[in-house]
PDB file of N, CA and C in Angstrom:
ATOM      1  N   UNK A   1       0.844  -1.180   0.000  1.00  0.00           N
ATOM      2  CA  UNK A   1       0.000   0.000   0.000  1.00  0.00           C
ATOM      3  C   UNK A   1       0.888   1.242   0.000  1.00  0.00           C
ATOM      4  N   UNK A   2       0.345   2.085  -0.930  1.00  0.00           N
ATOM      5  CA  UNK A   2       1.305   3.318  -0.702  1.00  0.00           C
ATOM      6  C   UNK A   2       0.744   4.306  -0.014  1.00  0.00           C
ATOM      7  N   UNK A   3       2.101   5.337   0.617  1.00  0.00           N
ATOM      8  CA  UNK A   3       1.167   6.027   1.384  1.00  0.00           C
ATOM      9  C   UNK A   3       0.403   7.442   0.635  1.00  0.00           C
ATOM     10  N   UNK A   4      -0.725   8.089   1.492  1.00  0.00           N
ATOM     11  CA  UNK A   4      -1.413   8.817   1.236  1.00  0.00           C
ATOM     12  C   UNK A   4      -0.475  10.179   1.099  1.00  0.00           C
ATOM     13  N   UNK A   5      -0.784  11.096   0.144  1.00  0.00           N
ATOM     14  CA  UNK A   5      -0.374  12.518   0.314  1.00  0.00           C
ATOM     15  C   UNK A   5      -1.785  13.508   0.118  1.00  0.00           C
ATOM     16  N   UNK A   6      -1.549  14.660   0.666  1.00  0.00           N
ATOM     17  CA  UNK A   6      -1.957  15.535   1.275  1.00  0.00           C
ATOM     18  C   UNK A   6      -1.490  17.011   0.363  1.00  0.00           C
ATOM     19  N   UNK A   7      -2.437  17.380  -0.136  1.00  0.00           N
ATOM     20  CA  UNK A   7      -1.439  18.453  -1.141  1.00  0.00           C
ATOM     21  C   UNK A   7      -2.047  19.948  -0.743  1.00  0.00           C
ATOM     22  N   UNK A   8      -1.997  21.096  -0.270  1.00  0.00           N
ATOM     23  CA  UNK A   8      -2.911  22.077   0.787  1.00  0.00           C
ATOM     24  C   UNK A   8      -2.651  22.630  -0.564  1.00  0.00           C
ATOM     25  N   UNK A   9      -3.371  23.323  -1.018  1.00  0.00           N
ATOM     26  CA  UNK A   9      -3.394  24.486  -1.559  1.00  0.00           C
ATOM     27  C   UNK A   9      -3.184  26.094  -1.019  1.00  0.00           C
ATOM     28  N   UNK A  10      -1.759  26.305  -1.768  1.00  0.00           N
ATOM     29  CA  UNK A  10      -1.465  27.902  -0.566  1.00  0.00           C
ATOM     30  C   UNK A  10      -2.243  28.928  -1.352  1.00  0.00           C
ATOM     31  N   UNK A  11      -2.341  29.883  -0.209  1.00  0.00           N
ATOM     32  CA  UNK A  11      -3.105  31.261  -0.957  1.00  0.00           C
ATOM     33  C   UNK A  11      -2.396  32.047   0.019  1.00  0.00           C
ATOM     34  N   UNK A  12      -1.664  33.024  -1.776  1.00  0.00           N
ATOM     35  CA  UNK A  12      -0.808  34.214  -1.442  1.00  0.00           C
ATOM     36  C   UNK A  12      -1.005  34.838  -2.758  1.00  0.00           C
ATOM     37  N   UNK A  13      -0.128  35.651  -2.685  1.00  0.00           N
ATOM     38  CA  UNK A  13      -0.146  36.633  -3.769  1.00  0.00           C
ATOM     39  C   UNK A  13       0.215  36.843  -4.684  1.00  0.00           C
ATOM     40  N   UNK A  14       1.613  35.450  -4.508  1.00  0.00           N
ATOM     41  CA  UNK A  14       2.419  35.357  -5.710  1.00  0.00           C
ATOM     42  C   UNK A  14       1.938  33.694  -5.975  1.00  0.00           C
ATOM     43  N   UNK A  15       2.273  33.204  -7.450  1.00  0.00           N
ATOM     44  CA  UNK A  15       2.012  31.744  -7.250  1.00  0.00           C
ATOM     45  C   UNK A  15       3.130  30.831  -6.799  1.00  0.00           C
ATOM     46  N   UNK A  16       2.260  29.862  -5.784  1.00  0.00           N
ATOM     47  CA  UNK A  16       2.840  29.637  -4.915  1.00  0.00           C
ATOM     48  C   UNK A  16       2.391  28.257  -5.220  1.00  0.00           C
ATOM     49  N   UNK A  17       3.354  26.708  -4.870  1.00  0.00           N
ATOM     50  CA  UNK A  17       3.487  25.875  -4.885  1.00  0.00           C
ATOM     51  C   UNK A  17       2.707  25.208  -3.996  1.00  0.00           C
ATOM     52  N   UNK A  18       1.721  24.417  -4.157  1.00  0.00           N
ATOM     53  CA  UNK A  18       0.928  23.429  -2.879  1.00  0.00           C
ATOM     54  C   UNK A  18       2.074  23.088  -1.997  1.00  0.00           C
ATOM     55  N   UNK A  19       1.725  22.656  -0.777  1.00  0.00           N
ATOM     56  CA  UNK A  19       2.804  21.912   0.291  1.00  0.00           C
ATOM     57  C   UNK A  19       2.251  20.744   0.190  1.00  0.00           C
ATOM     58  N   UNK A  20       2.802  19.488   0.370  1.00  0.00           N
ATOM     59  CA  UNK A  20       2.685  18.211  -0.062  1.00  0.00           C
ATOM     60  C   UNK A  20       3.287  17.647   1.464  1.00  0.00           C
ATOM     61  N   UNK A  21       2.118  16.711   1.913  1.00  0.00           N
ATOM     62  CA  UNK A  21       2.231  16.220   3.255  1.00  0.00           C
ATOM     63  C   UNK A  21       2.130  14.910   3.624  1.00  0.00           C
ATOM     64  N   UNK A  22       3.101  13.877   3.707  1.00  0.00           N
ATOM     65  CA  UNK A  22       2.817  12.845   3.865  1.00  0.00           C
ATOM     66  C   UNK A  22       2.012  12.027   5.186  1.00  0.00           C
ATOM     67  N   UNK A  23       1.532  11.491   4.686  1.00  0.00           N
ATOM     68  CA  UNK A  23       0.573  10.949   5.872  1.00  0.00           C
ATOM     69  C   UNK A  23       0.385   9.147   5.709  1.00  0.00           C
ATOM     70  N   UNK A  24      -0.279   8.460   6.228  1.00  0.00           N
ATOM     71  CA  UNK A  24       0.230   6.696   7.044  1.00  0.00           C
ATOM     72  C   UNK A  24      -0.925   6.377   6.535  1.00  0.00           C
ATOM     73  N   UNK A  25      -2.270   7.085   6.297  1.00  0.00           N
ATOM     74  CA  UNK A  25      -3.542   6.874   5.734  1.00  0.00           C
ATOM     75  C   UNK A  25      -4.404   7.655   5.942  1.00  0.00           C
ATOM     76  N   UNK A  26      -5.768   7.448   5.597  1.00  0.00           N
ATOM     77  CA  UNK A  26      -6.452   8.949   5.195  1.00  0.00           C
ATOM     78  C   UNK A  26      -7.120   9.086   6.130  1.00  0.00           C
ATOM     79  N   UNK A  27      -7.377   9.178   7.395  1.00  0.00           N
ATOM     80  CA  UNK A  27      -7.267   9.612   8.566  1.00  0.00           C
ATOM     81  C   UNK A  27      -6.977  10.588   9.112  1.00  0.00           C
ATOM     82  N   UNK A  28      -4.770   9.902   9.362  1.00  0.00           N
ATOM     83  CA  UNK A  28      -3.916  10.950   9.545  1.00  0.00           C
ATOM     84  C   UNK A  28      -4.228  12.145   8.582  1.00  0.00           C
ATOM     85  N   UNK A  29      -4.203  11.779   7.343  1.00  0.00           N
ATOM     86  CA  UNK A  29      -4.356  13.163   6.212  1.00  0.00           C
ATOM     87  C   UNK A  29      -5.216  13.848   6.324  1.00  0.00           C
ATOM     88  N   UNK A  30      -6.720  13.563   7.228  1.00  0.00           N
ATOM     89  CA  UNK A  30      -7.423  14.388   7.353  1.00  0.00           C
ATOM     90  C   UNK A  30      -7.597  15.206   8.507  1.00  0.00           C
ATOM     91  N   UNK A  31      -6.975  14.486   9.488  1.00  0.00           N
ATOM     92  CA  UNK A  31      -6.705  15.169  10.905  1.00  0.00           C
ATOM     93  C   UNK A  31      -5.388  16.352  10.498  1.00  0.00           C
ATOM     94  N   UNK A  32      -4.583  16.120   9.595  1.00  0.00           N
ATOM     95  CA  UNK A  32      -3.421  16.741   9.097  1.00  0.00           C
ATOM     96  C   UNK A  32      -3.733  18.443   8.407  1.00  0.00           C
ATOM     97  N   UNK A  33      -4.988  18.093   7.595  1.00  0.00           N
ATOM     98  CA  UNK A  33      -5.591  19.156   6.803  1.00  0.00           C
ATOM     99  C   UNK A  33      -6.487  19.911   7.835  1.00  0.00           C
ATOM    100  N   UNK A  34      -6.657  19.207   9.013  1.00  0.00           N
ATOM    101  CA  UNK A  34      -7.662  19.876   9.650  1.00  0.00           C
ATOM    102  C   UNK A  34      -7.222  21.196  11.019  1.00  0.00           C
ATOM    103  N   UNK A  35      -6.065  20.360  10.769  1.00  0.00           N
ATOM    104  CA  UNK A  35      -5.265  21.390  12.046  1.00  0.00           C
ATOM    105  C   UNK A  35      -4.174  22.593  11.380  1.00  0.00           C
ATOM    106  N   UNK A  36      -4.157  21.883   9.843  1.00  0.00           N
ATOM    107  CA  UNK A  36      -3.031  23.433   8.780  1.00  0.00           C
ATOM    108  C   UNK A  36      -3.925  24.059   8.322  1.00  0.00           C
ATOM    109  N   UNK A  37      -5.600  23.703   8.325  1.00  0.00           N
ATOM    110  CA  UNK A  37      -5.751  24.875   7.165  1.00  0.00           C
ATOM    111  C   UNK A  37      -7.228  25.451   7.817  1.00  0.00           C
ATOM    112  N   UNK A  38      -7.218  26.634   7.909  1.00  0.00           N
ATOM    113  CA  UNK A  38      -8.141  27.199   8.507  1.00  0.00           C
ATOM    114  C   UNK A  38      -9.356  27.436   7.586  1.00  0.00           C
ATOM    115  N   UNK A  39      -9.287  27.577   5.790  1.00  0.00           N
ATOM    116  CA  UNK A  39      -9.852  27.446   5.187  1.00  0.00           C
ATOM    117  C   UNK A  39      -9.507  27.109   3.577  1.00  0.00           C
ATOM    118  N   UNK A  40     -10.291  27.135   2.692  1.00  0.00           N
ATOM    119  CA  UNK A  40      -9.446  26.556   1.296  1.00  0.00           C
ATOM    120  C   UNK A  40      -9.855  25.104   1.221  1.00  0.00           C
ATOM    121  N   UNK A  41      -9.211  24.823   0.399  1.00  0.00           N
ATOM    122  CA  UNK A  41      -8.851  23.138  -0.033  1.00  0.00           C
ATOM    123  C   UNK A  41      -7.569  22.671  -0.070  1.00  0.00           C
ATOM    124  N   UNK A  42      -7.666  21.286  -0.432  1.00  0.00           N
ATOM    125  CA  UNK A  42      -6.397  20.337  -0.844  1.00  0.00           C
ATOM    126  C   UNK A  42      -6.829  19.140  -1.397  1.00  0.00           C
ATOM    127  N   UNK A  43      -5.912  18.361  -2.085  1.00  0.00           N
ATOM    128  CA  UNK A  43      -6.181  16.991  -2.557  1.00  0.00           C
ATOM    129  C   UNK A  43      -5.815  15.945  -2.086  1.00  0.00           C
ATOM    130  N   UNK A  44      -6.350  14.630  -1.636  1.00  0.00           N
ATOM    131  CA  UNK A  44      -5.984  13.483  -1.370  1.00  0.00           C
ATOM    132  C   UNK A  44      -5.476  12.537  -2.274  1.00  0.00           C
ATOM    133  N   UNK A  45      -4.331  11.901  -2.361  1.00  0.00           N
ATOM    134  CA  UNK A  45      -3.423  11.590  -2.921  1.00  0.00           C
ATOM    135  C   UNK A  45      -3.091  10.086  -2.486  1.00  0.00           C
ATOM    136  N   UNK A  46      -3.316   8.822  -3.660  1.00  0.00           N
ATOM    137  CA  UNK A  46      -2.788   7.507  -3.127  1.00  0.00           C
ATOM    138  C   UNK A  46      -1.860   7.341  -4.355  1.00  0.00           C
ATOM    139  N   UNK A  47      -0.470   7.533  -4.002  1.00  0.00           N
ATOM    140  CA  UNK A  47       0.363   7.609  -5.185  1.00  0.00           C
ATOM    141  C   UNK A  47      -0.354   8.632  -6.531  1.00  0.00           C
ATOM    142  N   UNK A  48      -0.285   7.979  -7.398  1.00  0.00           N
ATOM    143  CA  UNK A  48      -0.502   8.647  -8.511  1.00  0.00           C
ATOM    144  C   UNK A  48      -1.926   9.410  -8.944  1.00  0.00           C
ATOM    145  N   UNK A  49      -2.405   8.603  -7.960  1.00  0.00           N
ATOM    146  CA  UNK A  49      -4.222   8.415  -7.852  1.00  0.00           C
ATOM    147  C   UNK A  49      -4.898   9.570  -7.114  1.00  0.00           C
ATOM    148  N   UNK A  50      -5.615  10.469  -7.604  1.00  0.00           N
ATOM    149  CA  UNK A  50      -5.982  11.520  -6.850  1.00  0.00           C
ATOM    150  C   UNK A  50      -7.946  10.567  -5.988  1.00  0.00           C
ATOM    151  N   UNK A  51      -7.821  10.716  -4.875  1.00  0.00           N
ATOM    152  CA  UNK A  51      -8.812  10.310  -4.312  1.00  0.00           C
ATOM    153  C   UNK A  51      -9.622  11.109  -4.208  1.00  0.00           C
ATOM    154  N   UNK A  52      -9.622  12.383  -3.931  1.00  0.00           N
ATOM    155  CA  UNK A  52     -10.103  13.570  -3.575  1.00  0.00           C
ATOM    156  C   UNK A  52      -9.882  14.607  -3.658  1.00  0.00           C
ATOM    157  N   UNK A  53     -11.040  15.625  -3.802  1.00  0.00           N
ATOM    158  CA  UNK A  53     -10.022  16.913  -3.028  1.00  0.00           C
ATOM    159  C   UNK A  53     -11.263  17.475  -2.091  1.00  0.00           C
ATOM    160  N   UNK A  54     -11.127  18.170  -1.027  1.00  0.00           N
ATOM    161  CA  UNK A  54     -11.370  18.442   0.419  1.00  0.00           C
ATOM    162  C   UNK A  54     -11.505  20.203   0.289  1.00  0.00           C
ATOM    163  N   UNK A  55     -12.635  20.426   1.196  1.00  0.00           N
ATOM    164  CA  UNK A  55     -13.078  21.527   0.919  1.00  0.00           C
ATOM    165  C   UNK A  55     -13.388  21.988   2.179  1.00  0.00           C
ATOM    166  N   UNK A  56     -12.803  22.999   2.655  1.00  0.00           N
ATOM    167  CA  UNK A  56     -13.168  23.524   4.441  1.00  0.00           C
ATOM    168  C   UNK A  56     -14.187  24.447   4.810  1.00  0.00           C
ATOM    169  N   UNK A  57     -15.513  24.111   5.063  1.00  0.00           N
ATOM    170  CA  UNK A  57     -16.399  25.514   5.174  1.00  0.00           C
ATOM    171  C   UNK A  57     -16.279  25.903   6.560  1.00  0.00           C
ATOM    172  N   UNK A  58     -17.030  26.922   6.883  1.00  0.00           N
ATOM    173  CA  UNK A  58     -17.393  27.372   8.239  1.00  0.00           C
ATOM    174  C   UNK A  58     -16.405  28.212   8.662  1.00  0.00           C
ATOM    175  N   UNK A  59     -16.253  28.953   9.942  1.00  0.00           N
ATOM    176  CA  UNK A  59     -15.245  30.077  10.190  1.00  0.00           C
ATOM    177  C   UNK A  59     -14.976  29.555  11.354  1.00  0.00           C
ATOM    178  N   UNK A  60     -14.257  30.033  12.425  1.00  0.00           N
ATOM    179  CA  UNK A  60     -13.539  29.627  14.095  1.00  0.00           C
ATOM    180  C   UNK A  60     -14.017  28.333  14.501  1.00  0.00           C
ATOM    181  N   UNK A  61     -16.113  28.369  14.187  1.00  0.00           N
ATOM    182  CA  UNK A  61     -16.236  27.296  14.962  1.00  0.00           C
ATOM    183  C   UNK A  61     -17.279  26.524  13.941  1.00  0.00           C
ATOM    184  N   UNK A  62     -17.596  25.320  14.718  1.00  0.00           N
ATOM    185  CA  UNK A  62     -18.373  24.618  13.696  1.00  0.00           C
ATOM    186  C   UNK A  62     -17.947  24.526  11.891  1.00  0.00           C
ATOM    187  N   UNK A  63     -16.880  24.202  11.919  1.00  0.00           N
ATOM    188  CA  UNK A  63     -16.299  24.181  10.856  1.00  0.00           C
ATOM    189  C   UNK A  63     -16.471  22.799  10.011  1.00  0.00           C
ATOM    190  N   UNK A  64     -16.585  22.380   8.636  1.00  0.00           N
ATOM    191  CA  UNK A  64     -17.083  20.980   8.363  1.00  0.00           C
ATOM    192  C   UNK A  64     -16.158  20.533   6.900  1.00  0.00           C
ATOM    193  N   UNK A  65     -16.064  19.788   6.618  1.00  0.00           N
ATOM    194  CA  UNK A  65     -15.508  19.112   5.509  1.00  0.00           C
ATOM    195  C   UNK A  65     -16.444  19.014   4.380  1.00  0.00           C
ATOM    196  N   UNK A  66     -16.364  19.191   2.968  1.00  0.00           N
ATOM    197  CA  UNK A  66     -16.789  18.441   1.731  1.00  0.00           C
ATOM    198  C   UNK A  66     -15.498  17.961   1.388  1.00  0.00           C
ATOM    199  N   UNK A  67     -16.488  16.907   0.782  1.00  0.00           N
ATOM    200  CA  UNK A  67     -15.133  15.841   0.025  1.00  0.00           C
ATOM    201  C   UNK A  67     -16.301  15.761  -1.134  1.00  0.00           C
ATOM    202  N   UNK A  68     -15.287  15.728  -2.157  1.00  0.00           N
ATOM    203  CA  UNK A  68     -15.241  15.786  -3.721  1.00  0.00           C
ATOM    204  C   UNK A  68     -14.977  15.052  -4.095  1.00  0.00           C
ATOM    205  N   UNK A  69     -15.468  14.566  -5.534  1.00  0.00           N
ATOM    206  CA  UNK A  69     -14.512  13.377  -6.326  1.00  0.00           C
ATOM    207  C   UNK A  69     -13.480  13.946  -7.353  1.00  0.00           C
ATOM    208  N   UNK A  70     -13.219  13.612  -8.373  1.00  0.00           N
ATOM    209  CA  UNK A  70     -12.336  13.500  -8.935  1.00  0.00           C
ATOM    210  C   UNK A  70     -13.030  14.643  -9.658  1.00  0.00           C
TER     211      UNK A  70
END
């Protein structure tokens, strides 16, 4: 099994390169996305294979996940 990556999408001003985060399975990757990104997206990643991509609504509190397909 390979492992999962985690790809955040940055937002700045200049273009800027996703950060790419390895993670043990998609779990970790989502507990991972949940504590870096206050809002935005990223993609879930099994090797080559995009599983997802992840979508953060809500503001400080009550904050929730969409997950997307391909």
């Amino acid at each position: 099994m390979s492992r999962i990556h985690l790809s955040i999408e940055q937002r700045c001003s200049d273009s800027c390169s996703p950060m790419i985060v390895d993670a043990l399975d998609v779990p970790t990757a989502l507990a991972i996305a949940d504590i870096s990104m206050r809002d935005g997206s990223a993609e879930l990643w099994d090797g080559e294979h995009r599983l997802g991509r992840l979508i953060k609504h809500g503001g400080d509190y009550a904050t929730f996940w969409e997950l997307g397909r391909n």
